[in-house]
Protein backbone atom coordinates (compact mmCIF):
# COMPACT_ATOMS: atom_id res chain seq x y z
CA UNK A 1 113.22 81.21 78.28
CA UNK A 2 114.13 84.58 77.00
CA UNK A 3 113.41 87.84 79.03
CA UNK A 4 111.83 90.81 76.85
CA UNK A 5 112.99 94.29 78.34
CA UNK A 6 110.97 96.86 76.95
CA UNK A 7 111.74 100.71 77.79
CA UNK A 8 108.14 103.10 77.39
CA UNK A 9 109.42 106.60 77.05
CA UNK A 10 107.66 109.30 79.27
CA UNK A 11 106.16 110.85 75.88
CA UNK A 12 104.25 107.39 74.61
CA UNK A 13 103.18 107.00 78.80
CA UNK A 14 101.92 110.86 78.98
CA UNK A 15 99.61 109.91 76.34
CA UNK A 16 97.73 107.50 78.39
CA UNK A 17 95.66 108.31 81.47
CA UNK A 18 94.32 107.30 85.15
CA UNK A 19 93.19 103.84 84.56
CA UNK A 20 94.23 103.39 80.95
CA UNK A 21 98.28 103.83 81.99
CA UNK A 22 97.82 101.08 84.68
CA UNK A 23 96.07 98.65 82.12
CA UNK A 24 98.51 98.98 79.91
CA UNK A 25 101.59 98.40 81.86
CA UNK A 26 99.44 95.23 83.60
CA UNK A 27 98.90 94.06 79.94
CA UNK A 28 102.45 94.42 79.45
CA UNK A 29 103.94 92.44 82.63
CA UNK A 30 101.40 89.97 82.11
CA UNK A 31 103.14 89.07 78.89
CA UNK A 32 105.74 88.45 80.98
CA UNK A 33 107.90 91.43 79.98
CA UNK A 34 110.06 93.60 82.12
CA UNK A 35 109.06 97.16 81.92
CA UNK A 36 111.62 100.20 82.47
CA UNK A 37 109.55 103.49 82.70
CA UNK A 38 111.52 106.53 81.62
CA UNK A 39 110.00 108.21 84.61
CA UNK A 40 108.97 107.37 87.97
CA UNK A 41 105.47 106.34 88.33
CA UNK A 42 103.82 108.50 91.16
CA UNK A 43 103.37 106.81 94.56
CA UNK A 44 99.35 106.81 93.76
CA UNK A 45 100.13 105.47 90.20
CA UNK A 46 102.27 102.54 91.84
CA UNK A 47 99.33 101.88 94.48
CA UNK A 48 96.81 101.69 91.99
CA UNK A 49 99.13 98.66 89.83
CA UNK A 50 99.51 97.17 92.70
CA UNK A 51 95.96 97.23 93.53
CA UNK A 52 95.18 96.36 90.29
CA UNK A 53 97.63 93.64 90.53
CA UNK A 54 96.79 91.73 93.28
CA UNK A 55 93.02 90.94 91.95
CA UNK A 56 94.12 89.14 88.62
CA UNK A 57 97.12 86.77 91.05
CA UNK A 58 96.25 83.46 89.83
CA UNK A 59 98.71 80.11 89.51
CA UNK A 60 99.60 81.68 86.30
CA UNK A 61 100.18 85.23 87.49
CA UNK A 62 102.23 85.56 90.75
CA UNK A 63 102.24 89.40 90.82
CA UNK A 64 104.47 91.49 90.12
CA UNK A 65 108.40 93.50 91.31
CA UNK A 66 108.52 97.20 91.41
CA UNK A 67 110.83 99.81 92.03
CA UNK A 68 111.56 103.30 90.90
CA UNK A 69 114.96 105.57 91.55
CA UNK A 70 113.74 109.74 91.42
CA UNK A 71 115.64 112.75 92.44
CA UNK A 72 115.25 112.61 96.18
CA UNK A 73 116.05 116.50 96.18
CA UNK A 74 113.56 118.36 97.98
CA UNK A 75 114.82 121.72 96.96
CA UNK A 76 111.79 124.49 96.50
CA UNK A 77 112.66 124.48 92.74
CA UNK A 78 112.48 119.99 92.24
CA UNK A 79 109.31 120.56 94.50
CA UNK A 80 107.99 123.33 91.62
CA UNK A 81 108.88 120.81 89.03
CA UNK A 82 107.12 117.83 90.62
CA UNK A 83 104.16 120.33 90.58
CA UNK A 84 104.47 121.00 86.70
CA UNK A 85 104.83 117.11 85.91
CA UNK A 86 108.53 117.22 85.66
CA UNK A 87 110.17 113.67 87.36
CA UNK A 88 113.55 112.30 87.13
CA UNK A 89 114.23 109.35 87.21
CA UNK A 90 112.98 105.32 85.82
CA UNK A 91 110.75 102.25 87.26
CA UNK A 92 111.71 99.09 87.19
CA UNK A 93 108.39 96.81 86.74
CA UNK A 94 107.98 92.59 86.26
CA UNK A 95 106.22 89.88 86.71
CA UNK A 96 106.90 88.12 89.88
CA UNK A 97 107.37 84.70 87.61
CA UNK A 98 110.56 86.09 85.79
CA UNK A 99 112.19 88.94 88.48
CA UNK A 100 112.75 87.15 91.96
CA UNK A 101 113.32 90.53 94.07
CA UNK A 102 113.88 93.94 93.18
CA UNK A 103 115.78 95.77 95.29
CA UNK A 104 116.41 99.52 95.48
CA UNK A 105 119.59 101.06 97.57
CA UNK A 106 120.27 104.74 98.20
CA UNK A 107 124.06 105.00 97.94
CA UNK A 108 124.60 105.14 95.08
CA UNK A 109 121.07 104.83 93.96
CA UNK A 110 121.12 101.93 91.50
CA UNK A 111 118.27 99.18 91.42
CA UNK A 112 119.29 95.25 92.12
CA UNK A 113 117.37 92.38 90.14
CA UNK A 114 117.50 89.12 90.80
CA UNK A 115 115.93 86.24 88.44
CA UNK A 116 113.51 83.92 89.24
CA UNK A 117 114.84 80.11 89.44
CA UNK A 118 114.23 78.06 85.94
CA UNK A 119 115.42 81.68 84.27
CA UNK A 120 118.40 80.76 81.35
CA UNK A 121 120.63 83.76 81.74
CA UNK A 122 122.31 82.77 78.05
CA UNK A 123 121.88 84.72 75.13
CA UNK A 124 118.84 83.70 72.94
CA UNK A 125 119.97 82.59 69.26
């Protein structure tokens, strides 16, 4: 099996709204591809997929792995930028059936992935 890694730049995500982001990104993972999000969804944004998630789980589709590394400053001037839209940062988003557990860790912030068993980790030719 070959994992797809597709990056969506913040510009081609702006573009889509509410609902229409979420669907997308579902559509996406349920392809089976591994998502990295230029930006940080918002917490509601990442409740809502998960929301979303958790009604189409089926044998196919286990669900899916999320996790997101942002500036954790919470200086006056990030907070003025979170206002405007500005976030730093990416989101790591799969389907449950390919990424076994995504872990995030602080210090230094970096994002841990594990694959799912029956994964080939060789190159595809």
């Amino acid at each position: 099996m070959t994992l797809e890694i597709e990056f969506l730049s913040s510009n081609m995500l702006k573009e889509k709204k509410g609902y229409e982001k979420i669907s997308f990104i579902l559509y996406k993972i349920k392809n089976g591809k591994i998502l990295i999000l230029e930006e940080p969804l918002t917490m509601i944004e990442q409740s809502k997929l998960i929301e979303e998630t958790m009604i189409g789980v089926d044998n196919k589709f286990k669900g899916i792995e999320v996790a997101s590394l942002g500036e954790e400053n919470k200086s006056f001037a990030s907070k003025i930028a979170a206002l405007l839209g500005i976030r730093k940062g990416i989101t790591v988003i799969g389907p449950a059936t390919v990424i076994k557990r995504l872990r995030q860790e602080k210090e230094p912030q970096k994002i841990l992935m594990s694959a799912a068993e029956g994964i080939d980790n060789k190159k595809a030719e």
